[in-house]
PDB file of N, CA and C in Angstrom:
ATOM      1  N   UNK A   1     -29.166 242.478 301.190  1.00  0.00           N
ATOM      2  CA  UNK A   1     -30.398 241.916 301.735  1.00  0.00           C
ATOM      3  C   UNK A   1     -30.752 240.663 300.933  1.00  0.00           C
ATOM      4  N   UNK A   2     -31.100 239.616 301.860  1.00  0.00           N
ATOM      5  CA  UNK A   2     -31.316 238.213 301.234  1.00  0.00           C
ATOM      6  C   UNK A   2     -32.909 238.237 300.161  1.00  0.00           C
ATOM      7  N   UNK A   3     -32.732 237.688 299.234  1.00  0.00           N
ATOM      8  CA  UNK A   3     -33.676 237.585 298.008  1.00  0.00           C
ATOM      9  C   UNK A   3     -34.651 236.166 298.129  1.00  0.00           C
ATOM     10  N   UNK A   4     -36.026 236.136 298.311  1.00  0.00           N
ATOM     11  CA  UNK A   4     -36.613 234.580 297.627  1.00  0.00           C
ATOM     12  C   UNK A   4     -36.050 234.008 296.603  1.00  0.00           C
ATOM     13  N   UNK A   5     -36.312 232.679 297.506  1.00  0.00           N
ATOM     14  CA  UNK A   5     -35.406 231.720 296.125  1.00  0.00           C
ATOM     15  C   UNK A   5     -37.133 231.182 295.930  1.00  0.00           C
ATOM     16  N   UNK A   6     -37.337 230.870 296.954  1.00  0.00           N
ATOM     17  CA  UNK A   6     -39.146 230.003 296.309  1.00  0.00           C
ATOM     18  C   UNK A   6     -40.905 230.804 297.104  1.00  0.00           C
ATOM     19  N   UNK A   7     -41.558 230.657 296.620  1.00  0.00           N
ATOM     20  CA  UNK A   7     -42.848 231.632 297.460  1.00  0.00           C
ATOM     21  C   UNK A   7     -43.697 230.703 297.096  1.00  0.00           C
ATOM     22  N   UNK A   8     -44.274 229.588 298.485  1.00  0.00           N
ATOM     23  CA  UNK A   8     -45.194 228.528 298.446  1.00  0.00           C
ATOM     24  C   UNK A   8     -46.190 228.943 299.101  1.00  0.00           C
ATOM     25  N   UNK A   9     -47.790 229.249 298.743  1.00  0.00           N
ATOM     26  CA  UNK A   9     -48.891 229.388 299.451  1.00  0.00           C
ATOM     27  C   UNK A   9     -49.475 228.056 299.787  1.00  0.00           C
ATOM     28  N   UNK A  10     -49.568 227.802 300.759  1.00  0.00           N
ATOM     29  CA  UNK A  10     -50.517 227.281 301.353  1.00  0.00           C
ATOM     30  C   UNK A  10     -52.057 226.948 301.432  1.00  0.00           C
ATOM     31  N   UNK A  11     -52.694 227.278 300.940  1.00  0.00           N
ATOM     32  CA  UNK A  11     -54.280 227.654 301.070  1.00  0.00           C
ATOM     33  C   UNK A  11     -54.996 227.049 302.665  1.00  0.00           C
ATOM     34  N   UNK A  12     -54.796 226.033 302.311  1.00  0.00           N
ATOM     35  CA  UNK A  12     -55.313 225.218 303.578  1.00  0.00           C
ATOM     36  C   UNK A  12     -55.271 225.763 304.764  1.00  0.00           C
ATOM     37  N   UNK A  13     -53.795 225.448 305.048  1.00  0.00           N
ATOM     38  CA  UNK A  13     -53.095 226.341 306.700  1.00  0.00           C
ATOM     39  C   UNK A  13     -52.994 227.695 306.531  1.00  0.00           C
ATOM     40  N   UNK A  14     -53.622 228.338 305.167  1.00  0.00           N
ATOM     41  CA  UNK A  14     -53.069 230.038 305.487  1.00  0.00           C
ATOM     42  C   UNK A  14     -52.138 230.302 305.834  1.00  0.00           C
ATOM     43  N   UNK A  15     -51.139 229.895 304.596  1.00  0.00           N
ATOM     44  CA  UNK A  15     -49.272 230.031 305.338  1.00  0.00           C
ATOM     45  C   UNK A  15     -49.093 230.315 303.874  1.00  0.00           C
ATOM     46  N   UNK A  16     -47.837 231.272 303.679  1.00  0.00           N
ATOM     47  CA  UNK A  16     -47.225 231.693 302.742  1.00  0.00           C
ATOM     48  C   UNK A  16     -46.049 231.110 303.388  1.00  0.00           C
ATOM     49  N   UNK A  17     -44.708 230.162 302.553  1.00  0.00           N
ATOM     50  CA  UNK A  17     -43.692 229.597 302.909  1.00  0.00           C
ATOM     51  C   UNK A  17     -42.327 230.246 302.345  1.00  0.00           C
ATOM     52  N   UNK A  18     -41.779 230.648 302.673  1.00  0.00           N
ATOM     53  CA  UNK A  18     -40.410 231.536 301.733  1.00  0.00           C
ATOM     54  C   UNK A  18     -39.250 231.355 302.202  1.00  0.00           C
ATOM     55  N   UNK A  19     -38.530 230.863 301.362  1.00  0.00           N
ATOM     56  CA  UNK A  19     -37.212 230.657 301.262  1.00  0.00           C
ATOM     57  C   UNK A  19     -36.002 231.445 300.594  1.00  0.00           C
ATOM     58  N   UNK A  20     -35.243 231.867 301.500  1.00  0.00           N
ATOM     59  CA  UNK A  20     -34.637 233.308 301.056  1.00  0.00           C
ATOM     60  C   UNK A  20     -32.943 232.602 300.693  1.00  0.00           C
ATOM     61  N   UNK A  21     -31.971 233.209 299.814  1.00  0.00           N
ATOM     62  CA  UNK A  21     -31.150 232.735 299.441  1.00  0.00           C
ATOM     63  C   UNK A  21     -30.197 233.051 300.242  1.00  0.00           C
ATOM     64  N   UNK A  22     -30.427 233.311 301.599  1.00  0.00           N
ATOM     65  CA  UNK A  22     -28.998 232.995 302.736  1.00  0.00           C
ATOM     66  C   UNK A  22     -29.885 231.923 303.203  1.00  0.00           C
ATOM     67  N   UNK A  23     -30.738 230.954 303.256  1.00  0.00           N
ATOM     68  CA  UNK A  23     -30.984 229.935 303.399  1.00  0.00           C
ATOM     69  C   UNK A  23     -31.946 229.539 304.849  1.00  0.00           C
ATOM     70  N   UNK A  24     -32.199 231.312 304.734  1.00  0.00           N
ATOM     71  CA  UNK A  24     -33.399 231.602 305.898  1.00  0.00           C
ATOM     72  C   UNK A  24     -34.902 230.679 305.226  1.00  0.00           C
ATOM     73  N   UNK A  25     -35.643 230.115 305.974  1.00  0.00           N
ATOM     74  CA  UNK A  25     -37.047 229.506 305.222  1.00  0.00           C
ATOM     75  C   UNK A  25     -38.259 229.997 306.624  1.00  0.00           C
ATOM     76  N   UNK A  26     -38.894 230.651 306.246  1.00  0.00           N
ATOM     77  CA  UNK A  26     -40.149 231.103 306.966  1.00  0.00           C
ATOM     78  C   UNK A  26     -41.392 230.741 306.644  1.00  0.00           C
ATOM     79  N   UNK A  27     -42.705 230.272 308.023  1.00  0.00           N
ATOM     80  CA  UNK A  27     -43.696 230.376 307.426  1.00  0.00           C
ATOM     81  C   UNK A  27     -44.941 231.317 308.024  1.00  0.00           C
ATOM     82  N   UNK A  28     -45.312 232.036 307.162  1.00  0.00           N
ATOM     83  CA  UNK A  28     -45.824 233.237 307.539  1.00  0.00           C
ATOM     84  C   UNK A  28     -47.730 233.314 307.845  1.00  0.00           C
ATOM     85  N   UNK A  29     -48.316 233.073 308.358  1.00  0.00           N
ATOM     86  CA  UNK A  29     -49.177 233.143 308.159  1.00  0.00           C
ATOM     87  C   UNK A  29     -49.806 234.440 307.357  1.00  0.00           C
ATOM     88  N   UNK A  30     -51.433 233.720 306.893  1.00  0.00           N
ATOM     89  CA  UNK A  30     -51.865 234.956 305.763  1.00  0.00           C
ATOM     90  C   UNK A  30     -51.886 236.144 306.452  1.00  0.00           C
ATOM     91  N   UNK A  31     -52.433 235.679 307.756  1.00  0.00           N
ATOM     92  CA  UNK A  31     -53.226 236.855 308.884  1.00  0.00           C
ATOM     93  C   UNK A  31     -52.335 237.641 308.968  1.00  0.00           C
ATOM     94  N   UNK A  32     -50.597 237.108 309.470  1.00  0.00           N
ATOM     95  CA  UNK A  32     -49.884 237.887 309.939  1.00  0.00           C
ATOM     96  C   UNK A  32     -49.593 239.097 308.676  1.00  0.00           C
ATOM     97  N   UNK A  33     -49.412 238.590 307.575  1.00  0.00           N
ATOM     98  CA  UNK A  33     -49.026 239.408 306.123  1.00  0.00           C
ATOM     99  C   UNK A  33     -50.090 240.527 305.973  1.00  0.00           C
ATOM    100  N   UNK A  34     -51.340 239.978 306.434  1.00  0.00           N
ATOM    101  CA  UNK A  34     -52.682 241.115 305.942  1.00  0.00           C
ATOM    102  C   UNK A  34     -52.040 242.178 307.174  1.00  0.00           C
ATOM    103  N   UNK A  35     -51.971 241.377 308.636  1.00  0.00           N
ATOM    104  CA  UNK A  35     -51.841 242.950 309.492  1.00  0.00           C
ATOM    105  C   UNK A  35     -50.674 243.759 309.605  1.00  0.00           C
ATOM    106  N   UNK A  36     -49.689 243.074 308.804  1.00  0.00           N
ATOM    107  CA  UNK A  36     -48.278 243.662 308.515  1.00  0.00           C
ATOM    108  C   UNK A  36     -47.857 244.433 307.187  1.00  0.00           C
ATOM    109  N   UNK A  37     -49.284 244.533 306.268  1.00  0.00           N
ATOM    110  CA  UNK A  37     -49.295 244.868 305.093  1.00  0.00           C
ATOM    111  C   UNK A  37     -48.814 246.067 305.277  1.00  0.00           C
ATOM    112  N   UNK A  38     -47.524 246.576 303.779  1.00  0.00           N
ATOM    113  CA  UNK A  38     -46.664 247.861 303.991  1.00  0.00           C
ATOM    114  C   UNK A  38     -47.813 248.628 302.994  1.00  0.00           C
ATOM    115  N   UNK A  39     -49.051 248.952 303.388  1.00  0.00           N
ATOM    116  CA  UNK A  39     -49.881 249.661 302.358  1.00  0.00           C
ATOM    117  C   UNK A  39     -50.015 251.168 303.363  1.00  0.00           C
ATOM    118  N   UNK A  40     -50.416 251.928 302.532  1.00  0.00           N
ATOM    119  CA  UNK A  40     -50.676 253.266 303.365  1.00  0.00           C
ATOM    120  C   UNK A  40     -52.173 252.874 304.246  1.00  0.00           C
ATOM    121  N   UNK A  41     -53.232 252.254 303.348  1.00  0.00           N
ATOM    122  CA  UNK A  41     -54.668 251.746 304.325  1.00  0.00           C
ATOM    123  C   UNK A  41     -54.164 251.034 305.375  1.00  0.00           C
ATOM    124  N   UNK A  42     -52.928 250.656 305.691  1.00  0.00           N
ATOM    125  CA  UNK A  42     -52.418 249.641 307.187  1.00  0.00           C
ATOM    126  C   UNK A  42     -51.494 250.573 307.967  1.00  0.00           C
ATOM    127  N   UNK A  43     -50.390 250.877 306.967  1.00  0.00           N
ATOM    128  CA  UNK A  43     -49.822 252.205 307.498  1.00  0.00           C
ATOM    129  C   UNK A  43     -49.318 253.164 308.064  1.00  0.00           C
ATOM    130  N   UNK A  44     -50.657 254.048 307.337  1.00  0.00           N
ATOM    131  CA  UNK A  44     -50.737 255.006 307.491  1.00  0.00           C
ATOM    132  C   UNK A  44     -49.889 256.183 306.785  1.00  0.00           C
ATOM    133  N   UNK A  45     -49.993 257.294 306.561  1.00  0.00           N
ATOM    134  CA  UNK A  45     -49.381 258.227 305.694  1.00  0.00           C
ATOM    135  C   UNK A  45     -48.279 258.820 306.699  1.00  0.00           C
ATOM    136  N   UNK A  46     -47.999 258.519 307.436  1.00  0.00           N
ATOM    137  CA  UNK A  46     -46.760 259.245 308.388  1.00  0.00           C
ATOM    138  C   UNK A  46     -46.444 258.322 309.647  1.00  0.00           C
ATOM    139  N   UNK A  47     -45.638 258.728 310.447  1.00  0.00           N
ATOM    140  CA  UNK A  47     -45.546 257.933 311.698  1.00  0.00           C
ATOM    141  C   UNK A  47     -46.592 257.762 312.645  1.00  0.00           C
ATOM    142  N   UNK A  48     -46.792 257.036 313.385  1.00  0.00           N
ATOM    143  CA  UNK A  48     -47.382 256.985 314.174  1.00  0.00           C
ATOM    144  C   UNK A  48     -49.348 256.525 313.563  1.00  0.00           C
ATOM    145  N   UNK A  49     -49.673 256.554 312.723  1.00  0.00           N
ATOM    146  CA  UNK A  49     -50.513 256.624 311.907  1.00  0.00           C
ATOM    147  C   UNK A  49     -51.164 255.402 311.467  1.00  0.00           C
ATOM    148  N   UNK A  50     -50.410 254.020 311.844  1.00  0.00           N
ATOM    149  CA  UNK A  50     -50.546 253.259 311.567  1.00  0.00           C
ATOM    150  C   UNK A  50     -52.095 252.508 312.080  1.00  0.00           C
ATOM    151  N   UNK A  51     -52.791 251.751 311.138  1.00  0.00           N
ATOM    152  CA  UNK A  51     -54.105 251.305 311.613  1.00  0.00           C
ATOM    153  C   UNK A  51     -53.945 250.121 311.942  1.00  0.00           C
ATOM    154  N   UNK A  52     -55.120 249.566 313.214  1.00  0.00           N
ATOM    155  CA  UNK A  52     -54.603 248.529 313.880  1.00  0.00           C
ATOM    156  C   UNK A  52     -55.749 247.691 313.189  1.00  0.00           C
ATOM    157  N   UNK A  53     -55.415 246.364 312.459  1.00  0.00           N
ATOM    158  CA  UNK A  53     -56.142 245.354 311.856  1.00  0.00           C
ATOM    159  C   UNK A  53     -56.742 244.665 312.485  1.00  0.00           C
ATOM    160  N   UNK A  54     -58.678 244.455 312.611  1.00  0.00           N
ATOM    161  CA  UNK A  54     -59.126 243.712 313.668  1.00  0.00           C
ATOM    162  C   UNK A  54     -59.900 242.618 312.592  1.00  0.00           C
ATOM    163  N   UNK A  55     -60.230 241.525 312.895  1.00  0.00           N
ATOM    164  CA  UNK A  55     -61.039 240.565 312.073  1.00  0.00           C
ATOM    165  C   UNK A  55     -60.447 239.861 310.969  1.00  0.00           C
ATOM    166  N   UNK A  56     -59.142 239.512 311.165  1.00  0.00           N
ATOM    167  CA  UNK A  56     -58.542 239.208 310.272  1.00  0.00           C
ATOM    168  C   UNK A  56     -57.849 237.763 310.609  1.00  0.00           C
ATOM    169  N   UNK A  57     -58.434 237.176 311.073  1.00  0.00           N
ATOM    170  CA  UNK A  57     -57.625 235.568 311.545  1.00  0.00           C
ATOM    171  C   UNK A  57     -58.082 234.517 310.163  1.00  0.00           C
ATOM    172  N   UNK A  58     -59.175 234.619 309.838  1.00  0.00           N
ATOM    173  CA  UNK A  58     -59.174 233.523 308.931  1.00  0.00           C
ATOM    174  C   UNK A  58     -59.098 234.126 307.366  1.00  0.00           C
ATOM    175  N   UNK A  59     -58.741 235.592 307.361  1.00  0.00           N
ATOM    176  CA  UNK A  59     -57.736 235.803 305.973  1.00  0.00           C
ATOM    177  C   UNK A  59     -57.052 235.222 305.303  1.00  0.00           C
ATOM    178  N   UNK A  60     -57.379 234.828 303.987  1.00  0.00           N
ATOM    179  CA  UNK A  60     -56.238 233.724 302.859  1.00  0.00           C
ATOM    180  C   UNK A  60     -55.897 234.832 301.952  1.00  0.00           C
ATOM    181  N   UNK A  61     -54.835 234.499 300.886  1.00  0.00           N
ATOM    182  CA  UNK A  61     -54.494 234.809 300.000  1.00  0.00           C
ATOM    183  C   UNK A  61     -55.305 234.393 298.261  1.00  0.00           C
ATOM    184  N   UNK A  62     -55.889 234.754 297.956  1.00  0.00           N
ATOM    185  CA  UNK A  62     -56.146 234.739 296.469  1.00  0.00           C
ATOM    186  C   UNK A  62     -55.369 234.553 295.446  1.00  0.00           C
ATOM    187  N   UNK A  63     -54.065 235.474 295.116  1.00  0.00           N
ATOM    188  CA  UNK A  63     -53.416 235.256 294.465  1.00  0.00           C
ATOM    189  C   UNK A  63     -51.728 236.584 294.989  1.00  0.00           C
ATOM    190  N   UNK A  64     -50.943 235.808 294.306  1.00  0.00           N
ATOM    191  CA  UNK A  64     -49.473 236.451 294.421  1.00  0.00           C
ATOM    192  C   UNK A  64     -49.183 237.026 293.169  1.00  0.00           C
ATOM    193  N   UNK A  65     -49.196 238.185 292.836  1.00  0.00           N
ATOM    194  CA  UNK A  65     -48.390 238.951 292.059  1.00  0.00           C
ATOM    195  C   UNK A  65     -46.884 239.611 291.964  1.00  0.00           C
ATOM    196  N   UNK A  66     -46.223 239.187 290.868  1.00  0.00           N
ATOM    197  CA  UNK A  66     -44.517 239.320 291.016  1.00  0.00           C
ATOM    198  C   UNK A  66     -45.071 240.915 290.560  1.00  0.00           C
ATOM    199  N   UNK A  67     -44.079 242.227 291.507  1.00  0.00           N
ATOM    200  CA  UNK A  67     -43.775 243.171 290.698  1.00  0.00           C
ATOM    201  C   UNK A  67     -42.397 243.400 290.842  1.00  0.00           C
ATOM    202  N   UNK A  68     -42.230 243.477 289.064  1.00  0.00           N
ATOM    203  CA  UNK A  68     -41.052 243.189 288.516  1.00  0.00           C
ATOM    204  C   UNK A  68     -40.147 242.567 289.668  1.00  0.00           C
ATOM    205  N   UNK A  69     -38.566 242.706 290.077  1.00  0.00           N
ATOM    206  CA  UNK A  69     -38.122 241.603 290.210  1.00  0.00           C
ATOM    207  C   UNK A  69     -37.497 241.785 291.674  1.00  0.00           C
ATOM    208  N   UNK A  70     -38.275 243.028 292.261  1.00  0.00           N
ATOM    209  CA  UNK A  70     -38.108 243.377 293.714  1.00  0.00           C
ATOM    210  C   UNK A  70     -38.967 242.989 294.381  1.00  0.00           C
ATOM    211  N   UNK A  71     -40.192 242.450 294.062  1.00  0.00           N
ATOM    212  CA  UNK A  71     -41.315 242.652 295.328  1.00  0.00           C
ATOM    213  C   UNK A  71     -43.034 241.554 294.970  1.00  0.00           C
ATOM    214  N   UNK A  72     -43.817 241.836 295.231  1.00  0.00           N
ATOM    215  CA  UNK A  72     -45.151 240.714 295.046  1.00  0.00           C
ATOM    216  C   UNK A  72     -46.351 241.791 296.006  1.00  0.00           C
ATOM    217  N   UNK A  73     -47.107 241.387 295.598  1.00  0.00           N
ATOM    218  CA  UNK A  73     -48.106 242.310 295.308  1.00  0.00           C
ATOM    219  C   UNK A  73     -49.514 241.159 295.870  1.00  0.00           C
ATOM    220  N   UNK A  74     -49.781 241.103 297.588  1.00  0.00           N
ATOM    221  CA  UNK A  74     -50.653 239.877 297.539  1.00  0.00           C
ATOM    222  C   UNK A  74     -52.415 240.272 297.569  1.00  0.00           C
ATOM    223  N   UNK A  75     -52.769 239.527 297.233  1.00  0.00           N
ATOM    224  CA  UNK A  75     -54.331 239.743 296.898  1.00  0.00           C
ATOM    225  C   UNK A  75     -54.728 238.911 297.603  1.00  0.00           C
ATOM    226  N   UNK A  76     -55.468 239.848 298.915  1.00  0.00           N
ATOM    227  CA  UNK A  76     -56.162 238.588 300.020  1.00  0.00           C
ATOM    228  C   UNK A  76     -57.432 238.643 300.084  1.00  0.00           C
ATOM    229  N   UNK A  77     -58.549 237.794 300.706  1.00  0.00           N
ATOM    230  CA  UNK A  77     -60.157 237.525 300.156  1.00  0.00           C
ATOM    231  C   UNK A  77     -60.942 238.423 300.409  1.00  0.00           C
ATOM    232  N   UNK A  78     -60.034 239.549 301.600  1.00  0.00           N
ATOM    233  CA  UNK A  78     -60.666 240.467 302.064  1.00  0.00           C
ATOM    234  C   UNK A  78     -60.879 241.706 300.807  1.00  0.00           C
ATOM    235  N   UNK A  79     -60.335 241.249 299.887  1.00  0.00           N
ATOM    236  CA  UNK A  79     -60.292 242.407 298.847  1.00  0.00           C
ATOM    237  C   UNK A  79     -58.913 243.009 299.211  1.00  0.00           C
ATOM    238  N   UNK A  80     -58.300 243.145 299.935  1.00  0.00           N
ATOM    239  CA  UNK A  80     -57.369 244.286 300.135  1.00  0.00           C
ATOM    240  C   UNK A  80     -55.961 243.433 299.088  1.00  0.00           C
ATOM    241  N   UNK A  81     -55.523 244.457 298.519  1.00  0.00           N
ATOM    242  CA  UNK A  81     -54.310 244.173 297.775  1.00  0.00           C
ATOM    243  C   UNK A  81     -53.558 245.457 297.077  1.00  0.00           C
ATOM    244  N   UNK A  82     -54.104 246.176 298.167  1.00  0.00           N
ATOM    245  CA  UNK A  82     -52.493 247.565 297.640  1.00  0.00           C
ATOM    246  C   UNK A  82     -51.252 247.593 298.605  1.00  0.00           C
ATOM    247  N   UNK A  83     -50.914 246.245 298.996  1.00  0.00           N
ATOM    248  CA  UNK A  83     -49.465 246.291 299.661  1.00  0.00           C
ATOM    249  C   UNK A  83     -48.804 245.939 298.833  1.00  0.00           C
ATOM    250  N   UNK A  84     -47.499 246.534 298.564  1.00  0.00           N
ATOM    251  CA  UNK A  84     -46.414 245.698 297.749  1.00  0.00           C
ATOM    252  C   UNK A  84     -45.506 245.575 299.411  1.00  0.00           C
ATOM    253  N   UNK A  85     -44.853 244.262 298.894  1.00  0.00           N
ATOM    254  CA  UNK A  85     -44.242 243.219 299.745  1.00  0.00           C
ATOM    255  C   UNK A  85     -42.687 243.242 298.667  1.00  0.00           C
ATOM    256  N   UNK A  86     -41.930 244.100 299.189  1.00  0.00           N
ATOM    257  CA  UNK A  86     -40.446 243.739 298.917  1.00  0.00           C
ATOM    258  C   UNK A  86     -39.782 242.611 299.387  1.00  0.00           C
ATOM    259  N   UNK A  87     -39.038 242.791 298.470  1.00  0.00           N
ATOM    260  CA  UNK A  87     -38.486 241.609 298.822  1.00  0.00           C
ATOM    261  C   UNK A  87     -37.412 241.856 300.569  1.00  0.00           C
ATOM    262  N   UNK A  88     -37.030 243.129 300.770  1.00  0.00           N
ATOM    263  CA  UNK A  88     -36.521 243.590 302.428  1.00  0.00           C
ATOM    264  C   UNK A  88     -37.864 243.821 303.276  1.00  0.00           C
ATOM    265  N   UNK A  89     -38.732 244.314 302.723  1.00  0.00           N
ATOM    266  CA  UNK A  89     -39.724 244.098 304.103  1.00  0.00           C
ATOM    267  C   UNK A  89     -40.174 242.661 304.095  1.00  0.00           C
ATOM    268  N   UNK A  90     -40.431 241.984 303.199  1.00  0.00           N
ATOM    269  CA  UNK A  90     -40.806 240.619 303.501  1.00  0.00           C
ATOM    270  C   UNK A  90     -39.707 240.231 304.202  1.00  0.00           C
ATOM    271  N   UNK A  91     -38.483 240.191 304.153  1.00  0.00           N
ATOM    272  CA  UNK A  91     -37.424 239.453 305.143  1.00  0.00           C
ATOM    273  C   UNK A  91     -37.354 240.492 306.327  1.00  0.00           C
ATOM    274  N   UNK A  92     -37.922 241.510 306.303  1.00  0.00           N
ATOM    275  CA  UNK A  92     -37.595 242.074 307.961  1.00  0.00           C
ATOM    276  C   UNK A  92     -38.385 241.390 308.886  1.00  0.00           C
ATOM    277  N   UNK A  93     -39.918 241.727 307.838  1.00  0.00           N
ATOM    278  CA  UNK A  93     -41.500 241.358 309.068  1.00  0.00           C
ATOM    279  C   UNK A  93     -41.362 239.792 309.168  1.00  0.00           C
ATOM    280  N   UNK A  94     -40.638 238.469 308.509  1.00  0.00           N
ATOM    281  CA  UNK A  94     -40.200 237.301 308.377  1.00  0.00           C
ATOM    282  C   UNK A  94     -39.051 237.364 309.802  1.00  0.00           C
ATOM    283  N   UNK A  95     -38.294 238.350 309.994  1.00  0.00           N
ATOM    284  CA  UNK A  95     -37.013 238.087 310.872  1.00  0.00           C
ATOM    285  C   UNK A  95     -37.839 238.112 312.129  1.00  0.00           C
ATOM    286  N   UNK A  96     -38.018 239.198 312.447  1.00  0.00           N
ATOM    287  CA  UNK A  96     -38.994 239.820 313.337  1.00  0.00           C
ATOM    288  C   UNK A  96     -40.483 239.283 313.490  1.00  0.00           C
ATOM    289  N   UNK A  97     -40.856 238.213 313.330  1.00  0.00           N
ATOM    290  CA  UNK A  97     -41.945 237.971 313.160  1.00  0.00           C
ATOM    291  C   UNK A  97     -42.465 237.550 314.797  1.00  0.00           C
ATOM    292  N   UNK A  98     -42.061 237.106 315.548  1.00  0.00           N
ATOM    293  CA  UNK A  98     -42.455 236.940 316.830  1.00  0.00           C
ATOM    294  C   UNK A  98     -42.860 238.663 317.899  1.00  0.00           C
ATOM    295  N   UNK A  99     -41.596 238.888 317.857  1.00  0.00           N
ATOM    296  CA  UNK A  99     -42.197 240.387 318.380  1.00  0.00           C
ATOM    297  C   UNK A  99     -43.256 241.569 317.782  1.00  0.00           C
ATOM    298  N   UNK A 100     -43.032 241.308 316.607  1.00  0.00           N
ATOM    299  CA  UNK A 100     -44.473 242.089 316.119  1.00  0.00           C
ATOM    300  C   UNK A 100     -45.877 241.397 316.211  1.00  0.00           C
ATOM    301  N   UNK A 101     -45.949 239.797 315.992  1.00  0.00           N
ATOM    302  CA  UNK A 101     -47.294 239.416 316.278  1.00  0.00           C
ATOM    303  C   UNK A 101     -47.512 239.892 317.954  1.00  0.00           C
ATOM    304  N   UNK A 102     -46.433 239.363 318.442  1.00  0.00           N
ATOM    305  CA  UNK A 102     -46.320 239.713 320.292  1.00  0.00           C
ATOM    306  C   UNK A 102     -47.443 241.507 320.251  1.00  0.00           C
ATOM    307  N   UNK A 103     -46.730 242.143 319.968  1.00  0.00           N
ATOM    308  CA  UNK A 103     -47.047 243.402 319.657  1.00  0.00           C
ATOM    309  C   UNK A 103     -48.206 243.787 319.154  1.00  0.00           C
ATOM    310  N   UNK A 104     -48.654 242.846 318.305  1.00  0.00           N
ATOM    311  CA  UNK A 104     -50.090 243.195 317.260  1.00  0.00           C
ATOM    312  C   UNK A 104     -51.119 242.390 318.561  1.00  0.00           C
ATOM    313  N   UNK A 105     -50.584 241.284 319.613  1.00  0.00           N
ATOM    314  CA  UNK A 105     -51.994 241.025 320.049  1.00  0.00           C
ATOM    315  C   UNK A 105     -51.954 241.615 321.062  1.00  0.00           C
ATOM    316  N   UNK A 106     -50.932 242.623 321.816  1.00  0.00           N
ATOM    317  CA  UNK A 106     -50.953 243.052 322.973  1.00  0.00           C
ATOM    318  C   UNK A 106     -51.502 244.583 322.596  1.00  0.00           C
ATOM    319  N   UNK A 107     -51.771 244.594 321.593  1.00  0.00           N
ATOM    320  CA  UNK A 107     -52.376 245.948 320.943  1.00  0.00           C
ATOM    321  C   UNK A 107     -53.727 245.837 320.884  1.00  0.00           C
ATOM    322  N   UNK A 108     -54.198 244.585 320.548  1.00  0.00           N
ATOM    323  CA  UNK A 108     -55.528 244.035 319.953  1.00  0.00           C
ATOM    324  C   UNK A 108     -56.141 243.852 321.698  1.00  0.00           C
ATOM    325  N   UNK A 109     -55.758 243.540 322.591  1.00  0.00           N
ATOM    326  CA  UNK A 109     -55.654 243.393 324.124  1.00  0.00           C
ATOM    327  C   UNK A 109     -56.225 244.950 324.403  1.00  0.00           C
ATOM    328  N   UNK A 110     -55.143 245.803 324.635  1.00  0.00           N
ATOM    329  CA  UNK A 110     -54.908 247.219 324.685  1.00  0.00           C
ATOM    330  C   UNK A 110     -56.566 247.226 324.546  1.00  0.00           C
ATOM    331  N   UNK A 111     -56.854 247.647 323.484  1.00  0.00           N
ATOM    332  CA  UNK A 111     -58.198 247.763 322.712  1.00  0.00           C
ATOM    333  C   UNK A 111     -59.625 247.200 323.081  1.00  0.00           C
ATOM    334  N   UNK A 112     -59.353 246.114 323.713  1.00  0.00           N
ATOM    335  CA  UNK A 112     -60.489 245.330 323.467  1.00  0.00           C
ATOM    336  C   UNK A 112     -61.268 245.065 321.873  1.00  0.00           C
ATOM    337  N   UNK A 113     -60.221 244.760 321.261  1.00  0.00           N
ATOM    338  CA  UNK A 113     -60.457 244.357 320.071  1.00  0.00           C
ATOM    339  C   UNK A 113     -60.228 242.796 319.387  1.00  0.00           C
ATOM    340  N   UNK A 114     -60.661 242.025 318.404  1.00  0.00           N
ATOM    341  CA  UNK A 114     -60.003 240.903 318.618  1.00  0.00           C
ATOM    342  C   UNK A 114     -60.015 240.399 317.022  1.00  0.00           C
ATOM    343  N   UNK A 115     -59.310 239.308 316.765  1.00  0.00           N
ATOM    344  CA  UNK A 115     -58.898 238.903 315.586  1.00  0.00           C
ATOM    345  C   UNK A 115     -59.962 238.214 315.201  1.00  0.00           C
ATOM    346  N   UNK A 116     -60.609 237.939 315.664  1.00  0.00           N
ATOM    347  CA  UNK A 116     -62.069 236.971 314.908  1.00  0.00           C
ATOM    348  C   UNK A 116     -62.620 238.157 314.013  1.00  0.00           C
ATOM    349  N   UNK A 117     -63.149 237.365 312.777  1.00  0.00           N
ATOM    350  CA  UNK A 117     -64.228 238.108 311.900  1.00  0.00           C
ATOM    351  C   UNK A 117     -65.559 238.863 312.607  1.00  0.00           C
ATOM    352  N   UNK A 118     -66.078 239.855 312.908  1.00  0.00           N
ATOM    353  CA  UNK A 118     -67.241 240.105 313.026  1.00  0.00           C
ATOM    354  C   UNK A 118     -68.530 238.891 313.118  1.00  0.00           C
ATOM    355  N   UNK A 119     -68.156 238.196 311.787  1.00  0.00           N
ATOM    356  CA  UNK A 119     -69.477 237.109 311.256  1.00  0.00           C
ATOM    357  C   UNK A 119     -69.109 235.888 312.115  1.00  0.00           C
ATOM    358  N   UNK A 120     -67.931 235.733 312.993  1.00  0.00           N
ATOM    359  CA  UNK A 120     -67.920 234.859 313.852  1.00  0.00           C
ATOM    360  C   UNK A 120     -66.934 234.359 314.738  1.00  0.00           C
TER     361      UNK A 120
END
C-alpha cells in the first residue's frame, strides 16, 4: 500500500493535499475527511452502525498530528479529533473519493438532511 510522501493543508480552500509515493496526488477536502472520519463517533461500533454527518461543509482542520509512522491524527474546528487516518484508509477514501461523496449526498438527500451548519 502506497505511503505519503508530502501532507499540505490548505486552510483557505479547506483542502488537505497528499501525495502518495506511487505518485498518486489528491485533494481532499476538510468536509470530505470529517464525514469519512475512521472514528467509532462516525463509524460506529459494528456494521451497519455508521453515523451520517450533517453540518459539516465549512469544517477546517486545526492541526495534523503524525502517529508514529503509520497514520495522522486530524484535529478539526468542530472539536472532533478521535479519527486516526492511516496511512491505507487515507489512500482508499482518496481512491474512492467520488463514489463515497456520491453516496454521502445521496444519503444526506435520503434524509432530508443537509451539509450546511445549523448557524447558516
Amino acid at each position: 500500500m502506497p505511503t505519503p510522501t508530502e501532507l499540505s493543508l490548505h486552510r483557505q480552500s479547506r483542502v488537505l493535499e497528499v501525495r502518495f509515493d506511487d505518485g498518486s496526488h489528491f485533494q481532499l477536502p476538510c468536509e470530505f475527511l470529517r464525514v469519512f472520519s475512521p472514528s467509532a463517533d462516525v463509524q460506529g461500533h459494528g456494521p451497519g452502525q455508521r453515523v451520517l454527518q450533517v453540518g459539516k461543509e465549512r469544517v477546517n482542520i486545526d492541526r495534523i498530528e503524525p502517529v508514529g509512522h503509520y497514520a495522522v491524527r486530524l484535529h478539526f474546528d468542530d472539536q472532533h479529533n478521535t479519527g486516526i487516518y492511516s496511512w491505507d484508509y487515507l489512500y482508499q477514501i482518496a481512491t474512492h473519493q467520488q463514489a463515497l461523496w456520491q453516496e454521502y449526498l445521496a444519503e444526506l438527500e435520503r434524509t432530508g438532511t443537509t451539509r450546511r451548519p445549523l448557524d447558516g
